[in-house]
Protein backbone atom coordinates (compact mmCIF):
# COMPACT_ATOMS: atom_id res chain seq x y z
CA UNK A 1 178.24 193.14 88.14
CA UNK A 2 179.32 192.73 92.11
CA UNK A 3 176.68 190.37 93.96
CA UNK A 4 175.48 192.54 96.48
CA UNK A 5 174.71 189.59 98.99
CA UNK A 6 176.64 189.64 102.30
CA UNK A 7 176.37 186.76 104.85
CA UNK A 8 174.14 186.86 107.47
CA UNK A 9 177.15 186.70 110.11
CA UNK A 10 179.07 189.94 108.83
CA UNK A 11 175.65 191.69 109.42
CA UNK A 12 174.97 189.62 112.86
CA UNK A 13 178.35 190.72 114.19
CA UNK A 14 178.58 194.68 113.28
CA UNK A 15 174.82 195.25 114.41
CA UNK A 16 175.65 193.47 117.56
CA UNK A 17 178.92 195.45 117.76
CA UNK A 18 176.80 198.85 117.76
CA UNK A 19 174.22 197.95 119.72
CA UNK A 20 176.93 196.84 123.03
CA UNK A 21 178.02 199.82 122.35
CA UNK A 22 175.09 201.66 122.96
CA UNK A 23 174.28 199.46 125.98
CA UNK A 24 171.96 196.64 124.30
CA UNK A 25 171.65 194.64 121.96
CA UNK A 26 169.64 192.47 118.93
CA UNK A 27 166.00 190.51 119.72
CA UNK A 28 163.57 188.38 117.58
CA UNK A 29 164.62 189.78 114.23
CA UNK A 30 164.17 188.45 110.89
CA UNK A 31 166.47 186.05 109.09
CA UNK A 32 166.68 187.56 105.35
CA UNK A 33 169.64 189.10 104.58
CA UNK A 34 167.18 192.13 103.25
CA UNK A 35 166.61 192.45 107.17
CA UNK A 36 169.89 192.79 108.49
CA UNK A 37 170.87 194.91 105.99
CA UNK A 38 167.97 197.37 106.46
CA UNK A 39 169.15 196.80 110.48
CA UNK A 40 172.80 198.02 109.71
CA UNK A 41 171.56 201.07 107.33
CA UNK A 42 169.32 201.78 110.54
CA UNK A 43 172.33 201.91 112.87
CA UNK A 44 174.30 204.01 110.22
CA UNK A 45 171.71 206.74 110.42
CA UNK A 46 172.25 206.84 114.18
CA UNK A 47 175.65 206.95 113.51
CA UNK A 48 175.53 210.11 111.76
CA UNK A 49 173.97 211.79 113.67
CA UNK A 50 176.35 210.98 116.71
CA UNK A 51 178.93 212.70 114.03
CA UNK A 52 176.47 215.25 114.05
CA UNK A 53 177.27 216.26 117.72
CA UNK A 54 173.64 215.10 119.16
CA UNK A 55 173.26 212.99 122.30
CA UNK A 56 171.85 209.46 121.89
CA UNK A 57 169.12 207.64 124.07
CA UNK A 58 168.40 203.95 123.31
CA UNK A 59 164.21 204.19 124.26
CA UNK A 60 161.71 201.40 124.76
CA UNK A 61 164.18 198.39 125.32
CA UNK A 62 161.80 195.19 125.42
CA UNK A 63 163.43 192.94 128.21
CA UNK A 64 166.87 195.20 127.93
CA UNK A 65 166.50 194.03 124.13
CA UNK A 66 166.54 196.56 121.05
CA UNK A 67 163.52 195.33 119.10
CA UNK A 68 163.98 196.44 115.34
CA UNK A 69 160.48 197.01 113.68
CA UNK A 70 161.56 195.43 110.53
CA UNK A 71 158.10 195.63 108.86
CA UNK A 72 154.93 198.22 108.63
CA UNK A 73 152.73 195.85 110.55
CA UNK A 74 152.91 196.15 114.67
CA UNK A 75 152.07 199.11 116.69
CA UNK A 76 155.60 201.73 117.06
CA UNK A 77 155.11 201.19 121.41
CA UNK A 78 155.99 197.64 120.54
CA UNK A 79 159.51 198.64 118.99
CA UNK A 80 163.04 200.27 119.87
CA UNK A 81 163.81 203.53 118.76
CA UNK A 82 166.84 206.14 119.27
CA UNK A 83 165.81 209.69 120.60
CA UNK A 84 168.52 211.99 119.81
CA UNK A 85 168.78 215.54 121.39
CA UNK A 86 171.52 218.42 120.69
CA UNK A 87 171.46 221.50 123.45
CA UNK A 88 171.14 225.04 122.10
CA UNK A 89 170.29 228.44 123.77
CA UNK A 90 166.73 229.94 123.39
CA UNK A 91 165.88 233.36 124.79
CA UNK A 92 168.92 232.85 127.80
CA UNK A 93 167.94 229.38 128.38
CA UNK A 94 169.42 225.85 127.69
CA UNK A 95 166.86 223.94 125.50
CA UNK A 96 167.26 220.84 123.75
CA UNK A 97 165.99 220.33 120.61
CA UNK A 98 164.43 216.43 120.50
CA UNK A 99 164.22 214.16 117.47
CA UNK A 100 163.35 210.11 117.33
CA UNK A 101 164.57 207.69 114.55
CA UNK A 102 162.03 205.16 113.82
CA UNK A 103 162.12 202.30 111.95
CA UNK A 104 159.05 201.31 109.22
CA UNK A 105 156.92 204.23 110.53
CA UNK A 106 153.60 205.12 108.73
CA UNK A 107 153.99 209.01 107.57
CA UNK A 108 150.83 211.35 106.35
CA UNK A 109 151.39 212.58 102.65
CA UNK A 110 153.14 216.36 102.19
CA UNK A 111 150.10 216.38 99.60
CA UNK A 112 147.12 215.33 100.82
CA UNK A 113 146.71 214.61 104.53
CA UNK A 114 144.30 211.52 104.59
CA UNK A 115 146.89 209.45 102.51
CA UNK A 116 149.78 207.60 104.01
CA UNK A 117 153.47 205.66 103.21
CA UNK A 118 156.11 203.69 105.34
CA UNK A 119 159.65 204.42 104.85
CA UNK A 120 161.68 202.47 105.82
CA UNK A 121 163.63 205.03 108.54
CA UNK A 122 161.72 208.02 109.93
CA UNK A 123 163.50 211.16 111.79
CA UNK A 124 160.52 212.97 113.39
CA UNK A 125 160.27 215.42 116.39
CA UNK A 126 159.61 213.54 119.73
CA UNK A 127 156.25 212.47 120.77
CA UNK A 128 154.94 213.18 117.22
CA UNK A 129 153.58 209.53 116.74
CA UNK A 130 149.56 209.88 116.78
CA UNK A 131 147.34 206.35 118.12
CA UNK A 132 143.70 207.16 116.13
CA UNK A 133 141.30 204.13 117.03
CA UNK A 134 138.74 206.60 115.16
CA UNK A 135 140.65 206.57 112.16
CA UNK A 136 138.75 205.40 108.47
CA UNK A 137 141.44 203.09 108.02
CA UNK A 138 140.27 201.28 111.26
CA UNK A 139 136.93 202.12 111.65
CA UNK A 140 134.48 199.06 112.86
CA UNK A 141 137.22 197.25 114.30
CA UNK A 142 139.48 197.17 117.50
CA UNK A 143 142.47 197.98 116.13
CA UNK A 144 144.37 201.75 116.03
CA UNK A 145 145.87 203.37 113.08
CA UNK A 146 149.17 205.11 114.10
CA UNK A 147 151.24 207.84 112.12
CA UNK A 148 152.92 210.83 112.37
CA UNK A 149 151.51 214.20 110.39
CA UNK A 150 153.93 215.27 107.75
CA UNK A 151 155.00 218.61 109.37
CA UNK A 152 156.95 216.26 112.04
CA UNK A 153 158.95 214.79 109.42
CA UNK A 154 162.54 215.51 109.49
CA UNK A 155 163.40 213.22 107.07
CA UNK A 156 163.63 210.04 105.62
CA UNK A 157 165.36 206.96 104.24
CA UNK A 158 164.63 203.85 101.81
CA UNK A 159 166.46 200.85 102.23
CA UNK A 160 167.00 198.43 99.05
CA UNK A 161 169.28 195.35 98.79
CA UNK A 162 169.56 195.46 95.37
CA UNK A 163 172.14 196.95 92.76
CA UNK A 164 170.76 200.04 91.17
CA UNK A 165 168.70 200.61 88.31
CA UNK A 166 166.93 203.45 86.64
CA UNK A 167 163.48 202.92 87.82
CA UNK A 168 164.63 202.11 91.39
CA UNK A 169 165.87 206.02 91.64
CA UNK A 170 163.59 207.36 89.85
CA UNK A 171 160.79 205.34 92.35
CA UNK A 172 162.75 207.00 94.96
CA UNK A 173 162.08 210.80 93.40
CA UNK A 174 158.48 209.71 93.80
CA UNK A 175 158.38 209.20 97.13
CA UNK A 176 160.54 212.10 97.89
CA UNK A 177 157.86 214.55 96.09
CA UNK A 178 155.04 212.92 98.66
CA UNK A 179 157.04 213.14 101.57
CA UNK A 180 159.21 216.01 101.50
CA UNK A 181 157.04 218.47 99.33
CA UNK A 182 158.26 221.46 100.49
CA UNK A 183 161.91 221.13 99.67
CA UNK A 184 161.01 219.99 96.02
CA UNK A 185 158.93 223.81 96.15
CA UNK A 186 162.22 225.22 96.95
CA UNK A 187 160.82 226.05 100.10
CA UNK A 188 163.72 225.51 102.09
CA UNK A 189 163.13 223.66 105.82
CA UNK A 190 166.25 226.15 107.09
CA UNK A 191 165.66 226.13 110.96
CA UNK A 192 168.51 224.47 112.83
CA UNK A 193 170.09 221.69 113.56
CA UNK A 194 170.63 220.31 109.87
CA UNK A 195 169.67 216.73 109.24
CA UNK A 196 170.42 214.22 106.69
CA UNK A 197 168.75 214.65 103.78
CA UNK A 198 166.15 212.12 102.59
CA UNK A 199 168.48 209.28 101.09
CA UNK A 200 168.25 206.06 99.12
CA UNK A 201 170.35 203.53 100.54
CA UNK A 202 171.19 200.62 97.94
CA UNK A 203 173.37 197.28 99.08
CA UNK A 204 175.00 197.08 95.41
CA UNK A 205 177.36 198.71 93.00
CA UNK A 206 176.77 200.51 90.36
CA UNK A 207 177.31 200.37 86.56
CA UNK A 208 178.31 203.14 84.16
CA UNK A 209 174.59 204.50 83.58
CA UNK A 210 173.30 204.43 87.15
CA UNK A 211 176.31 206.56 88.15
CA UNK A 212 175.64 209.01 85.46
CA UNK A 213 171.50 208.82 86.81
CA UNK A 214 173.32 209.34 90.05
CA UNK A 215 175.17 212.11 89.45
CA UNK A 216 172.22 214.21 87.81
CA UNK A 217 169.65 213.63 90.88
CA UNK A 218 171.59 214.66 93.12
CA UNK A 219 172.52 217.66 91.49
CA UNK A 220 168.86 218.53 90.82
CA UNK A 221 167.32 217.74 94.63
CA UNK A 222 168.45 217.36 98.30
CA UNK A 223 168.77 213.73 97.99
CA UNK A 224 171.81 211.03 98.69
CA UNK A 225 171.70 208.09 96.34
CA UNK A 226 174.19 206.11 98.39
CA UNK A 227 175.09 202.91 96.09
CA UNK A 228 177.68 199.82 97.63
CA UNK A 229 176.93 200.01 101.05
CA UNK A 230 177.33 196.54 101.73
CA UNK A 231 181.27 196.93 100.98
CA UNK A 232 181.63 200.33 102.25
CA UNK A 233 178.60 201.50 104.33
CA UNK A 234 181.06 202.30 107.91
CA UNK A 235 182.87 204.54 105.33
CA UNK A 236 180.57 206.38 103.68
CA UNK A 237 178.87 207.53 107.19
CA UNK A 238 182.44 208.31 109.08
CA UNK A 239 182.75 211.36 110.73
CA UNK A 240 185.05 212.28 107.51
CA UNK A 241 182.79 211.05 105.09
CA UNK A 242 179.84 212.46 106.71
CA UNK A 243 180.16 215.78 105.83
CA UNK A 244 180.06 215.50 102.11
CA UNK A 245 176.23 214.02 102.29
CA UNK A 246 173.77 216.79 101.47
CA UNK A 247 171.65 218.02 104.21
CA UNK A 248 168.29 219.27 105.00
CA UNK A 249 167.23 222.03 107.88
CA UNK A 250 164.69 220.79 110.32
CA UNK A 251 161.46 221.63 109.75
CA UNK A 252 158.84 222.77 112.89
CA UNK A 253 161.64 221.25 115.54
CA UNK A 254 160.47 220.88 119.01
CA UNK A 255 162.50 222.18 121.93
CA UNK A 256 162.30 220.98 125.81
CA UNK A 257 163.55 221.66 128.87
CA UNK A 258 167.14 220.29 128.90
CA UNK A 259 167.15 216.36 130.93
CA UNK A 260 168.98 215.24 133.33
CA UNK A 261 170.42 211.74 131.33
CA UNK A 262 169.03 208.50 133.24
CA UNK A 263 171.60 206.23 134.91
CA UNK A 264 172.85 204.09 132.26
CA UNK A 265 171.96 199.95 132.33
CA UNK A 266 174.94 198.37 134.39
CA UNK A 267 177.02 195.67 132.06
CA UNK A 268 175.96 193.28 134.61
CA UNK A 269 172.38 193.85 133.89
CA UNK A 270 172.87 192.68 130.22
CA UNK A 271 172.12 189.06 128.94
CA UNK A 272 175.63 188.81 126.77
C-alpha cells in the first residue's frame, strides 16, 4: 500500500501558489500534514467551481492574510472564506446568484433542526451564517453559537488523510443522510447553477476492495469518493476532469442585485 504522506513543503508551495493567484496568501496555520492537506482540498473546491464559470471573491482577509479555519472551534467572522457568484437573467434583469465556501462550518441536521455537525468544507448561500448568543448550546455563558440552517446548504465535503477503508465510506454515507436528506429521498435539489456533489476526499490509494466499495456508492447516491489525491488532486479537479464528478442542483439559492467587483489589492500592497 502507497504511504499517503506528502511533505509539508509540496503542500506549503501549491497552497501558496493559489492563493498569489487569487491576490493573498497563507497566515497562522497549523503544522500537521492533516492541515495542509485539508488546506489544498479547500483550494481544489474553489477551483472547481472557477471551472464552473462562477466569479471568485477572496472575503474577510485578516491583515491582507487568508486565514484558513482549520478546526470547529473560533467564530466564522474570524476566518477567510471565498464568495463565489455566477450572473443569470431573472424576470429581464441581471441577477447574480451568491454562494460562500467555508471551511469547518457548524451545519443544522436535514433531520432534526436542534442537532448539529462540522464538515469539513461548507457551500452555503451568502449571509446564511446565524450568531445565536440565546442558543441552548450557550446558554449561561458569554459566548455565541453560530451555524447555518440546513436549507442553506449547498453542499459539502469531508477531508481524510488516510488510505481508504470500508468503514471510512460507509461513515461518510452517514453523514451524507444527516446533511443532505433530501437527495437521499430522491427529492432532487434541481434549481440552477449545479454544484459539486457532497464528496469524500481521501489523501491515499486504494486497494482492490475499496475500489469495488467505491464503485457501488457512487452508483447508488450523488456522492464522489475521490481516493489519491495527494498524487493526483490538480488532476482530478481540471477543467477536463471536472466534468465527470457527479453534481447536485442548488437548493433555495439566493439571488442579488448584480455588484460592481471592488478594486483588486495592488501587488505592492502584499507582504511577499
Amino acid at each position: 500500500m502507497a504511504n499517503p504522506f506528502k511533505k509539508v513543503e509540496d503542500f506549503e508551495n501549491e497552497i501558496n501558489d493559489f492563493l498569489k493567484r487569487n491576490k493573498t496568501f497563507i497566515s497562522n496555520q497549523g503544522k500537521r500534514i492533516s492541515d495542509y492537506f485539508e488546506m489544498s482540498c479547500y483550494n481544489y473546491i474553489v477551483r472547481y467551481y472557477q471551472n464552473q464559470g462562477f466569479t471568485l471573491e477572496v472575503k474577510n482577509l485578516i491583515a491582507k492574510k487568508f486565514k484558513y479555519k482549520l478546526s470547529p472551534s473560533g467564530y466564522p467572522e474570524n476566518f477567510s472564506f471565498f464568495e463565489i457568484r455566477l450572473k443569470n437573467v431573472f424576470e429581464l434583469e441581471i441577477k447574480e446568484i451568491c454562494f460562500e465556501i467555508h471551511h469547518n462550518l457548524t451545519v443544522q441536521s436535514g433531520h432534526q433542526d436542534d442537532i448539529y455537525l462540522t464538515p469539513d468544507i461548507s457551500v452555503i448561500n451568502k449571509n446564511a451564517i446565524i450568531s445565536d448568543k440565546d442558543h441552548y448550546l450557550v446558554e449561561n455563558s458569554t459566548k455565541k453559537f453560530c451555524y447555518v440552517e440546513n436549507s442553506n446548504l449547498q453542499t459539502f465535503c469531508e477531508v481524510k488523510n488516510f488510505n481508504p477503508f470500508p468503514e471510512l465510506l460507509f461513515n461518510f454515507i452517514g453523514l451524507y443522510n444527516e446533511l443532505k436528506k433530501e437527495v437521499l429521498d430522491k427529492e432532487l435539489q434541481r434549481e440552477f447553477p449545479l454544484h459539486l456533489a457532497p464528496s469524500l476526499m481521501i489523501s491515499g490509494k486504494g486497494n482492490v476492495h475499496s475500489e469495488r466499495i467505491k464503485k457501488s456508492l457512487e452508483a447508488r447516491y450523488k456522492i464522489n469518493l475521490l481516493y489519491d489525491l495527494f498524487e493526483h488532486g490538480l488532476r482530478s479537479f481540471s477543467i477536463y476532469n471536472s466534468k465527470y464528478l457527479k453534481q447536485i442542483g442548488s437548493l433555495n439559492p439566493k439571488t442579488f442585485d448584480a455588484i460592481v467587483i471592488p478594486q483588486e489589492i495592488e501587488e505592492d500592497d502584499l507582504p511577499f
